[in-house]
C-alpha atoms as a PDB file:
ATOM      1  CA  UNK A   1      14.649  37.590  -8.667  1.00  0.00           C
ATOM      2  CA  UNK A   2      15.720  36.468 -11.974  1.00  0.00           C
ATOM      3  CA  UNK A   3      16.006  32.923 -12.903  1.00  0.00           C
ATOM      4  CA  UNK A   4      16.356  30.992 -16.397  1.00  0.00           C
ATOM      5  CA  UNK A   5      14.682  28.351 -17.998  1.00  0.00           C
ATOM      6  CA  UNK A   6      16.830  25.317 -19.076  1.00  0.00           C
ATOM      7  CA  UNK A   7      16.749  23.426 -22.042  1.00  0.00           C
ATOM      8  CA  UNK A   8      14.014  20.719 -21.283  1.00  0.00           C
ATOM      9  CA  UNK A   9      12.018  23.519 -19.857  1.00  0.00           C
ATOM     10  CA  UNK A  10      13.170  23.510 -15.991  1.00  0.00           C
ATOM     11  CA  UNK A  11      13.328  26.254 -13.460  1.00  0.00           C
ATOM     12  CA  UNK A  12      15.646  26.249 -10.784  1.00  0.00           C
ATOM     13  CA  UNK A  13      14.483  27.780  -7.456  1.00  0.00           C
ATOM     14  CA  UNK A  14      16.960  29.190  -5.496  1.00  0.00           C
ATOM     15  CA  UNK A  15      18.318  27.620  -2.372  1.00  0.00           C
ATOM     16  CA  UNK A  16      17.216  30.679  -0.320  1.00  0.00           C
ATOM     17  CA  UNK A  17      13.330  30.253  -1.991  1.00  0.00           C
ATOM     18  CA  UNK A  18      13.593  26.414  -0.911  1.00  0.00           C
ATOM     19  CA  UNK A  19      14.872  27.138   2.842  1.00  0.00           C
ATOM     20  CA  UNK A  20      12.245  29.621   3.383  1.00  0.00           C
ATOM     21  CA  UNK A  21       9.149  27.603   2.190  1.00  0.00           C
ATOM     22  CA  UNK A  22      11.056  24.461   3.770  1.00  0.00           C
ATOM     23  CA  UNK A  23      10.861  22.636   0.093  1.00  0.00           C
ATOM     24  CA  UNK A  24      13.456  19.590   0.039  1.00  0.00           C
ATOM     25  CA  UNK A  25      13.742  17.383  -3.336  1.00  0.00           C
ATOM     26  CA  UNK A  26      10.955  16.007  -4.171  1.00  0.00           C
ATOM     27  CA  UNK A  27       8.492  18.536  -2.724  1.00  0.00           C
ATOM     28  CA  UNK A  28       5.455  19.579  -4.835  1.00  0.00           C
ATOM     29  CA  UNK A  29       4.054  22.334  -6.114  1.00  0.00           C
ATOM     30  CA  UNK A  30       0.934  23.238  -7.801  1.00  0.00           C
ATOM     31  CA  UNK A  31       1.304  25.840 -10.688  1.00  0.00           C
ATOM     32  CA  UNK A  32      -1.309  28.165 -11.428  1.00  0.00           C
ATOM     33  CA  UNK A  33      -1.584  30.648 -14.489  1.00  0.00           C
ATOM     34  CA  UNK A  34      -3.679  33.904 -13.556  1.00  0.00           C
ATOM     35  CA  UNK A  35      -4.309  36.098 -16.295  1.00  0.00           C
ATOM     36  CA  UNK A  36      -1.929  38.153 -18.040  1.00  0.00           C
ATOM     37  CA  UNK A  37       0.694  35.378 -17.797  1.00  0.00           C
ATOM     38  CA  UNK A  38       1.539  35.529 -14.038  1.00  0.00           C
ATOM     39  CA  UNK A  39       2.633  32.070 -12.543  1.00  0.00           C
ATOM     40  CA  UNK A  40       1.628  30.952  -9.168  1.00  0.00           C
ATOM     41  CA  UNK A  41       3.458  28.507  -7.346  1.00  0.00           C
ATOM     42  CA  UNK A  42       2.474  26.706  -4.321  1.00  0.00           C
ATOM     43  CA  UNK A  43       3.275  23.960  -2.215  1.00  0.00           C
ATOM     44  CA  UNK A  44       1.442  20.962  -2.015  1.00  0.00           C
ATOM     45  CA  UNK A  45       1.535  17.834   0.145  1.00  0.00           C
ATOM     46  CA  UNK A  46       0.685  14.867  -1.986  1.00  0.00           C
ATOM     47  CA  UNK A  47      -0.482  10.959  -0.233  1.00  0.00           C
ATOM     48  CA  UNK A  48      -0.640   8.059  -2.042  1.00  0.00           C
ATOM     49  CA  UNK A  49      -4.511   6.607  -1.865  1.00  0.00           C
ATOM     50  CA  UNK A  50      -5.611   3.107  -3.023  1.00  0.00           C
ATOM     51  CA  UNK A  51      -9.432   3.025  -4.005  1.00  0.00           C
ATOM     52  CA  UNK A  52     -11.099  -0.540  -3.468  1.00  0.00           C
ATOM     53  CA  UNK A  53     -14.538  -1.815  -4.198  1.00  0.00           C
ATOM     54  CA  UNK A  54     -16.243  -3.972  -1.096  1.00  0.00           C
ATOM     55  CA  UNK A  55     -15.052  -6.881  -2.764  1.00  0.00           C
ATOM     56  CA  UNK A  56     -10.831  -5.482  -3.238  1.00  0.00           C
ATOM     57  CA  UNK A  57     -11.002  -5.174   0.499  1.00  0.00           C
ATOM     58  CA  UNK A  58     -12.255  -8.984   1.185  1.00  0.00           C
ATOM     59  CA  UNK A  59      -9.639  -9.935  -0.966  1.00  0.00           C
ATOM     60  CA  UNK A  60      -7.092  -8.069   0.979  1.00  0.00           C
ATOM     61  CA  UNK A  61      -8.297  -9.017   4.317  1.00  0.00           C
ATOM     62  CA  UNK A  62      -8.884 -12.368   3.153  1.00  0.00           C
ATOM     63  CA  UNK A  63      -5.260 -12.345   2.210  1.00  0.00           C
ATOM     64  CA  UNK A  64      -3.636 -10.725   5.428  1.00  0.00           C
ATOM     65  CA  UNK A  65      -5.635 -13.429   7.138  1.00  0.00           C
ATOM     66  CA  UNK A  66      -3.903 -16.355   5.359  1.00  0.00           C
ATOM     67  CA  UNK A  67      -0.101 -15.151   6.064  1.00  0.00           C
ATOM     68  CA  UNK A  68       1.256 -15.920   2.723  1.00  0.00           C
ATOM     69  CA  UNK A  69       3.162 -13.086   0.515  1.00  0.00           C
ATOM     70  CA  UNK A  70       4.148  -9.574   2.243  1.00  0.00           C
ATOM     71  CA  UNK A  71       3.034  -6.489   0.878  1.00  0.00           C
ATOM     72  CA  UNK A  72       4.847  -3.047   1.073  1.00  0.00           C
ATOM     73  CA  UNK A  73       4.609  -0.934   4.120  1.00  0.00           C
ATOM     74  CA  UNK A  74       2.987   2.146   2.477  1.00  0.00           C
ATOM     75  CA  UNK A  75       0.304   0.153   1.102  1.00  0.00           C
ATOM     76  CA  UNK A  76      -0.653  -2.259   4.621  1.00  0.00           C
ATOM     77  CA  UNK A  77      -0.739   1.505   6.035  1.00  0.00           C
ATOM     78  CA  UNK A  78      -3.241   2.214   3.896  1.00  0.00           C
ATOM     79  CA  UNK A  79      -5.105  -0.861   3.830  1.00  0.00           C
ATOM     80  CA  UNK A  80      -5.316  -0.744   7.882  1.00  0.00           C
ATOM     81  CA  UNK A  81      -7.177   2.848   7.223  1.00  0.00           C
ATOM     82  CA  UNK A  82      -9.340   1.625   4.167  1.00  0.00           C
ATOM     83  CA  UNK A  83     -12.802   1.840   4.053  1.00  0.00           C
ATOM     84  CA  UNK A  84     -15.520   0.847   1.674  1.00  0.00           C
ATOM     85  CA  UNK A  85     -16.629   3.965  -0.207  1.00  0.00           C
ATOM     86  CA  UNK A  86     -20.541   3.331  -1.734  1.00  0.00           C
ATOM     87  CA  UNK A  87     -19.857   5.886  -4.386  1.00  0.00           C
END
């Protein structure tokens, strides 16, 4: 399959390449160079992480606790799963 590479350096992947890996916009895709030039393309899923010291989580608790302010969905999803990492 031949495709071109536009002016700002973008490929297009056909719409028969996206259907049969199920890639919609917006999907990602790790590229890989193996020797002698060959590119490797494959799809990733990517997840937004927040990383918090003992103390960012108090904060945020502290703060869930007192009612005031709203914050967005993705991130009270992620503070309902956080955990305190001793690293």
């Amino acid at each position: 399959m031949l495709i071109t590479i536009d002016k700002r350096g973008s490929i297009n992947l056909p719409a028969a390449v996206r259907k049969e890996l199920n890639l919609d916009k917006g999907a990602y895709l790790d590229l890989t160079v193996i020797k002698g030039g060959t590119l490797v393309l494959n799809p990733v899923a990517v997840y937004p992480t927040v990383q918090l010291s003992e103390a960012g989580l108090k904060k945020i608790h502290e703060a869930r606790k007192s009612g005031k302010g709203k914050i967005p969905n993705w991130l009270a999803k992620e503070v309902k799963r956080a955990k305190a990492d001793a690293k």
